[in-house]
C-alpha atoms as a PDB file:
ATOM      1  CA  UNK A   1       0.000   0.000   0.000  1.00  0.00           C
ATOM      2  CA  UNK A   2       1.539   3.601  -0.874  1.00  0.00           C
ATOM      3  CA  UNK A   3       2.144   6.220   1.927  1.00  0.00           C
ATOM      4  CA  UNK A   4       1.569   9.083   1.529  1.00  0.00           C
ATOM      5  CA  UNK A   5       2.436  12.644   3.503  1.00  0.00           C
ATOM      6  CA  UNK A   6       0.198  15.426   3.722  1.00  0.00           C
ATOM      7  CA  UNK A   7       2.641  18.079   1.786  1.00  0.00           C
ATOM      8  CA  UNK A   8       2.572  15.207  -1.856  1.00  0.00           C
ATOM      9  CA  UNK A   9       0.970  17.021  -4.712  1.00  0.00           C
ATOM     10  CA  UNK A  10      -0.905  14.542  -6.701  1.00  0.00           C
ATOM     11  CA  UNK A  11      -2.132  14.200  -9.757  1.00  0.00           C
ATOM     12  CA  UNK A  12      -4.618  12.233 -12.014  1.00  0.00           C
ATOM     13  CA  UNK A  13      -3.117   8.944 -14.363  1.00  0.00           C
ATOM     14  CA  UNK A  14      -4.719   8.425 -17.248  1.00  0.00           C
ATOM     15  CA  UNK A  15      -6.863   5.462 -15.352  1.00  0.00           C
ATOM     16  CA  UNK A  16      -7.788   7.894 -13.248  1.00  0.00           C
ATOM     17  CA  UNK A  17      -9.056  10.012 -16.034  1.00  0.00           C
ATOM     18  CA  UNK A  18     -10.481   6.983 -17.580  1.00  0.00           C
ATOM     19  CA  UNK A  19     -12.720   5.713 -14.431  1.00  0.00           C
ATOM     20  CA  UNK A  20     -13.762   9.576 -14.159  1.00  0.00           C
ATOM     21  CA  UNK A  21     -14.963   9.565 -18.211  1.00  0.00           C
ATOM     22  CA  UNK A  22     -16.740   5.822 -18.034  1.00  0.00           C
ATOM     23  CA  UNK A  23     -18.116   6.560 -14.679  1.00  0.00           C
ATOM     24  CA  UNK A  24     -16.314   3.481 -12.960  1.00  0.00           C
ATOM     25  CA  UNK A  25     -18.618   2.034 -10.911  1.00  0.00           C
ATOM     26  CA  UNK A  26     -14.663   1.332  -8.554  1.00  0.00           C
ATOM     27  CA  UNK A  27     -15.635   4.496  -7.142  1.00  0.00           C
ATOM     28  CA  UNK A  28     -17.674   5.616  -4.564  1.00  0.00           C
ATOM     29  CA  UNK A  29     -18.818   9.460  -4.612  1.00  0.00           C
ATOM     30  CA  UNK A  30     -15.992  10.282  -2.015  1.00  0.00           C
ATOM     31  CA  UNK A  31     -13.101   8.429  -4.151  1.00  0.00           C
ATOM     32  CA  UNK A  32     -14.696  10.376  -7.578  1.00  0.00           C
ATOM     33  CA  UNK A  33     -15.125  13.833  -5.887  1.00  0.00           C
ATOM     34  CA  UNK A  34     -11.191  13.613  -4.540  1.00  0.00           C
ATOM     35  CA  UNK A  35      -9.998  12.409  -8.096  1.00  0.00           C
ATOM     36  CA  UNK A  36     -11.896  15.515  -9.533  1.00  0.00           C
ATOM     37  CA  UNK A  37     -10.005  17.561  -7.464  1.00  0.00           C
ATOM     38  CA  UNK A  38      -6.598  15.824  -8.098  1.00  0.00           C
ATOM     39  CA  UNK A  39      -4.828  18.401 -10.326  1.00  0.00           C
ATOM     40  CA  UNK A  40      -1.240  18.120  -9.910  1.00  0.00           C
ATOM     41  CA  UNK A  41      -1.204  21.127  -8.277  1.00  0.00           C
ATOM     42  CA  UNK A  42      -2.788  20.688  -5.160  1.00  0.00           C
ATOM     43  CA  UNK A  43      -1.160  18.989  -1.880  1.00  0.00           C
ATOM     44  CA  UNK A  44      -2.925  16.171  -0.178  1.00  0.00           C
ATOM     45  CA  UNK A  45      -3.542  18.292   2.645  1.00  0.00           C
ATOM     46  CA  UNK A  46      -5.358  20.722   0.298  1.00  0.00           C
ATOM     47  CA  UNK A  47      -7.580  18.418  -1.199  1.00  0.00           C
ATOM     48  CA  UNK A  48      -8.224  16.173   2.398  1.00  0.00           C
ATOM     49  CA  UNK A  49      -9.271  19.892   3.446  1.00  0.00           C
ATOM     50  CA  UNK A  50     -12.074  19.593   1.336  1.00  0.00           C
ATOM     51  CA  UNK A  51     -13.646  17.124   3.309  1.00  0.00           C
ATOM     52  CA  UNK A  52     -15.170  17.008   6.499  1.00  0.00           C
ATOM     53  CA  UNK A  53     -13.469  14.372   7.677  1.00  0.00           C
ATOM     54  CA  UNK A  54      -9.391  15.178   6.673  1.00  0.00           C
ATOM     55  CA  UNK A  55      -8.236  11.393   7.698  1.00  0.00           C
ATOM     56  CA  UNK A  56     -10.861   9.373   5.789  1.00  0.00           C
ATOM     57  CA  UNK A  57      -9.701  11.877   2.781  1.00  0.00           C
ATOM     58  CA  UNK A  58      -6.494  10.445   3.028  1.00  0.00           C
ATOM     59  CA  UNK A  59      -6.982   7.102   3.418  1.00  0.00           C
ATOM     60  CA  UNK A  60      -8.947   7.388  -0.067  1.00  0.00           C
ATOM     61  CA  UNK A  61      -6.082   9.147  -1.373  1.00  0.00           C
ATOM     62  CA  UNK A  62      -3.752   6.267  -0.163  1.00  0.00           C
ATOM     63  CA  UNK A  63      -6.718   4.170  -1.876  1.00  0.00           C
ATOM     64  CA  UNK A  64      -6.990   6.195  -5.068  1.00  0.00           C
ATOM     65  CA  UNK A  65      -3.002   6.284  -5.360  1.00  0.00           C
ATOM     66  CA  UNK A  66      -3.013   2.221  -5.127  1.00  0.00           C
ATOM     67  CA  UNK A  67      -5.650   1.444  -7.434  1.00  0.00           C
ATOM     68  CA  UNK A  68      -3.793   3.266  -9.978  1.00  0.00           C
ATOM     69  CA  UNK A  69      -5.445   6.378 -10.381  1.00  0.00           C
ATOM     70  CA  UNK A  70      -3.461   9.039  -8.997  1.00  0.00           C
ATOM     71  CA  UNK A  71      -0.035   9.238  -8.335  1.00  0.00           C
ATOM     72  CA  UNK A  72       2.168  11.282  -6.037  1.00  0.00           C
ATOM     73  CA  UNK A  73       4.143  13.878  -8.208  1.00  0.00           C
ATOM     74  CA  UNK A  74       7.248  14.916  -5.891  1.00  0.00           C
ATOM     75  CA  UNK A  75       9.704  12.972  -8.973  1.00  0.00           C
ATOM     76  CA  UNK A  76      10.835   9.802  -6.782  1.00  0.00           C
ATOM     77  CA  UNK A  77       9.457   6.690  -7.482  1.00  0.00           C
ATOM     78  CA  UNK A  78       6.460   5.979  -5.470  1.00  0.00           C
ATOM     79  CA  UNK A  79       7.805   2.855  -3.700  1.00  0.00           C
ATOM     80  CA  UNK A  80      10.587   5.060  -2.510  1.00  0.00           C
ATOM     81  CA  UNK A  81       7.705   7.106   0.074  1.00  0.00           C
ATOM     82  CA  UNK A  82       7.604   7.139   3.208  1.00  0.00           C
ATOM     83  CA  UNK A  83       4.389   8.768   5.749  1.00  0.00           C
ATOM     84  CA  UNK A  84       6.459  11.708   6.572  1.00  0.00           C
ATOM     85  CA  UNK A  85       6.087  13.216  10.161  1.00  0.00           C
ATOM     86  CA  UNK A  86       2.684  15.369  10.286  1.00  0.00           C
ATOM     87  CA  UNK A  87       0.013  15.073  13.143  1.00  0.00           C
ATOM     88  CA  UNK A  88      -2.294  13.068  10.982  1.00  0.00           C
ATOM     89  CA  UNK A  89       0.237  10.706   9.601  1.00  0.00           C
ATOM     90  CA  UNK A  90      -0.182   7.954  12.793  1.00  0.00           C
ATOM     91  CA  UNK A  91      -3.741   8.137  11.969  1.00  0.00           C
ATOM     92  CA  UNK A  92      -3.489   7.549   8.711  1.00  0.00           C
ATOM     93  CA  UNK A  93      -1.265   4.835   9.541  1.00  0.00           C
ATOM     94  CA  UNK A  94      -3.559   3.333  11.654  1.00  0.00           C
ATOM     95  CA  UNK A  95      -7.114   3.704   9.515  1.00  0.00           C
ATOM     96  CA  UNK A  96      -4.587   1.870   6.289  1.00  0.00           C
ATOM     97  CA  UNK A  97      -4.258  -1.230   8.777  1.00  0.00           C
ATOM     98  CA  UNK A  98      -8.183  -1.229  10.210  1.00  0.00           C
ATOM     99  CA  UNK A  99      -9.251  -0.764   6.451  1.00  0.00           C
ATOM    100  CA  UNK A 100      -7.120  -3.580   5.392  1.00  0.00           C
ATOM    101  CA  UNK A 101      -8.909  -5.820   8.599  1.00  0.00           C
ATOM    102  CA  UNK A 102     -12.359  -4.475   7.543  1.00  0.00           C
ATOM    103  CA  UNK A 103     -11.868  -5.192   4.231  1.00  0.00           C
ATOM    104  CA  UNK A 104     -10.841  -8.816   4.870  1.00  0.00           C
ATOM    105  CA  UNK A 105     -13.201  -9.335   6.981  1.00  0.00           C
ATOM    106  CA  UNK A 106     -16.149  -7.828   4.650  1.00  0.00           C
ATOM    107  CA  UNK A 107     -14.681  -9.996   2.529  1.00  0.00           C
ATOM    108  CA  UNK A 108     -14.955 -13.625   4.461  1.00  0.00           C
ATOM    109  CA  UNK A 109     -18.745 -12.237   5.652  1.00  0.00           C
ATOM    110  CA  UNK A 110     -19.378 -11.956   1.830  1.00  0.00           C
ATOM    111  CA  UNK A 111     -18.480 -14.870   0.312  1.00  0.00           C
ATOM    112  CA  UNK A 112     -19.450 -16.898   3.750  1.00  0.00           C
ATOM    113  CA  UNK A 113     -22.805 -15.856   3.049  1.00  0.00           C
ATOM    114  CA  UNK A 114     -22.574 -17.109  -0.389  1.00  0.00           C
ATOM    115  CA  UNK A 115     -21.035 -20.226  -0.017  1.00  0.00           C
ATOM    116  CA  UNK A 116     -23.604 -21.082   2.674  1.00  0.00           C
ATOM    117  CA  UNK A 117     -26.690 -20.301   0.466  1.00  0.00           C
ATOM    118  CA  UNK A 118     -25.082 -21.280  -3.273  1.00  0.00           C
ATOM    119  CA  UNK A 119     -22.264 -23.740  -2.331  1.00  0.00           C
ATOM    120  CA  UNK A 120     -19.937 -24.147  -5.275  1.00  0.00           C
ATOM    121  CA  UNK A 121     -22.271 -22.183  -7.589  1.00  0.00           C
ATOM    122  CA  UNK A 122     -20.271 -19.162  -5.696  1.00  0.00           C
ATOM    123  CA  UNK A 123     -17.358 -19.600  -6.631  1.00  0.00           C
ATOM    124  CA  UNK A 124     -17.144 -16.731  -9.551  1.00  0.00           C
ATOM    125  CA  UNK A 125     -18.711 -14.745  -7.271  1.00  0.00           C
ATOM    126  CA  UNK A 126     -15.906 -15.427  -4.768  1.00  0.00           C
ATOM    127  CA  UNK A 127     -13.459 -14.892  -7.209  1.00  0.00           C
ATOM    128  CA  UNK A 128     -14.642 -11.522  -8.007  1.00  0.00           C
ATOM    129  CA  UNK A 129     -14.919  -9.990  -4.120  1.00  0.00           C
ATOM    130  CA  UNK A 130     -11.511 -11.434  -3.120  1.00  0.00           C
ATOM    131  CA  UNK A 131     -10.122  -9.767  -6.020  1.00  0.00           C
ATOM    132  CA  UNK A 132     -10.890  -6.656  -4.520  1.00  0.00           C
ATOM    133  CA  UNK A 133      -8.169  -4.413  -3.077  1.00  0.00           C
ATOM    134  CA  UNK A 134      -9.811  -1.394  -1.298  1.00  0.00           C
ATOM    135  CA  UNK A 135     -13.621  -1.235   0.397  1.00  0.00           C
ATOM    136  CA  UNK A 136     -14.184   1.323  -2.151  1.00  0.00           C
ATOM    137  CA  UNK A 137     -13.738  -1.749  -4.847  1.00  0.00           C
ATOM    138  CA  UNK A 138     -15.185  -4.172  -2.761  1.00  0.00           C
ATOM    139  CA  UNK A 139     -18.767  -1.821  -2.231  1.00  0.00           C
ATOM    140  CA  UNK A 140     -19.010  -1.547  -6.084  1.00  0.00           C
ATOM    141  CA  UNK A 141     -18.476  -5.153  -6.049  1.00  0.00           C
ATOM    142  CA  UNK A 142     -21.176  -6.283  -3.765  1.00  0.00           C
ATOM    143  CA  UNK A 143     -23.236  -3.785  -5.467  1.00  0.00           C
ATOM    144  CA  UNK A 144     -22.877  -5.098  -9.151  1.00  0.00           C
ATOM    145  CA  UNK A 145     -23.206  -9.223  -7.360  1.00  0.00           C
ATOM    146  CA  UNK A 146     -26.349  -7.862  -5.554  1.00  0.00           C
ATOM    147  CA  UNK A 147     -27.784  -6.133  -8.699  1.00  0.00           C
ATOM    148  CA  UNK A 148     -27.098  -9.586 -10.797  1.00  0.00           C
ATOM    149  CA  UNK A 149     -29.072 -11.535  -7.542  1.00  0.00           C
ATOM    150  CA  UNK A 150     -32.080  -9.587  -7.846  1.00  0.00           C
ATOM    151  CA  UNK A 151     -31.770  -9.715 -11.372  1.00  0.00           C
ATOM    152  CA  UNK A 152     -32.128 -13.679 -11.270  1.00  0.00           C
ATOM    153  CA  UNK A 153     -34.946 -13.603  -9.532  1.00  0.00           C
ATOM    154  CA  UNK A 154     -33.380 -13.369  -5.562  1.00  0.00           C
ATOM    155  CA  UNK A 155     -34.361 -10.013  -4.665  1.00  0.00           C
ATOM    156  CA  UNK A 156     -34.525 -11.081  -0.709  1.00  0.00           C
ATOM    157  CA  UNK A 157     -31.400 -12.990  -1.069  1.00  0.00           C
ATOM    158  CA  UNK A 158     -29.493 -10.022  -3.032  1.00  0.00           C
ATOM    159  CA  UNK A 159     -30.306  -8.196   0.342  1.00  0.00           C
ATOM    160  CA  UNK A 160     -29.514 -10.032   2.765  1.00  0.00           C
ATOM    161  CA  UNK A 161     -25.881 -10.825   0.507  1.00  0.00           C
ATOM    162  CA  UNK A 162     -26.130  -7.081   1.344  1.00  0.00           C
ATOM    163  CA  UNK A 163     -26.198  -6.714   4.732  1.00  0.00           C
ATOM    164  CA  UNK A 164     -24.166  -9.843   5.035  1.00  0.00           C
ATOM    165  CA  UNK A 165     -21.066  -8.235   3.212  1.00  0.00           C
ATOM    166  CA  UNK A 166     -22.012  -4.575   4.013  1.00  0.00           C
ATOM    167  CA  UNK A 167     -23.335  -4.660   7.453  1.00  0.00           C
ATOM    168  CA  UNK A 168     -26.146  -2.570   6.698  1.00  0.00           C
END
């Protein structure tokens, strides 16, 4: 997962500009709303200022920077980052390791819940959430598998998959 500090200026890749054009369903309104605003001019910081809530900003930045659409523009390769010292940056530190748990564990609810009700019949399904690499990702996911339940015919199931992998 990249780090990032709050003083990186970032700017849109061209899959950034891409999910933005086709609408990407990879995004929630938060992620698409920040990658608007990623210019290559303005600092994370700036564009976490935005937001009411500065931290979960940057964690979507952090998100938005490892799906591959942003990138940090400071010249050194992005492995080569480190969280540089800034009040939020043990925060940030901390909500990258809970999202990683919540993820995994949205995750094993999701395709628990499948397994249970569709036993090996799952299995693409299962494929396709544990492919996922940010809750952003995995939301659109569950989204797209509920849509394709109800779709079949399971419109209970499809939302009780929903609550099962969402929690609401």
């Amino acid at each position: 997962m990249p780090q990032l500090s709050q003083s990186h200026r970032l700017r849109k890749t061209s899959a950034g500009a891409l999910a933005l054009k086709t609408r990407d369903k990879a995004l929630s309104a938060r992620a698409r709303t920040l990658l608007i605003l990623i210019d290559g001019n303005r600092k994370a910081s700036e564009l976490a200022a935005f937001s009411p809530n500065a931290d979960e900003s940057l964690l979507l930045l952090v998100e938005l920077i490892a799906a591959g659409f942003a990138e940090i523009v400071d010249g050194a390769p992005l492995a080569t980052h480190g969280i540089a010292p800034s009040p939020t940056a043990p925060v940030v530190a901390v909500l990258i390791q809970t999202n990683r748990e919540v993820l995994t564990d949205s995750i094993n609810a999701a395709t628990n819940f499948l397994d249970g009700w569709m036993g090996s019949a799952s299995e693409p399904y299962r494929q396709q959430l544990e492919s996922c690499e940010s809750l952003t990702e995995f939301e659109a996911t569950v989204h797209e598998i509920k849509t394709r339940l109800a779709a079949s015919g399971w419109i209970a199931r499809s939302q009780l998959f929903e609550v099962a992998a969402l929690g609401r």
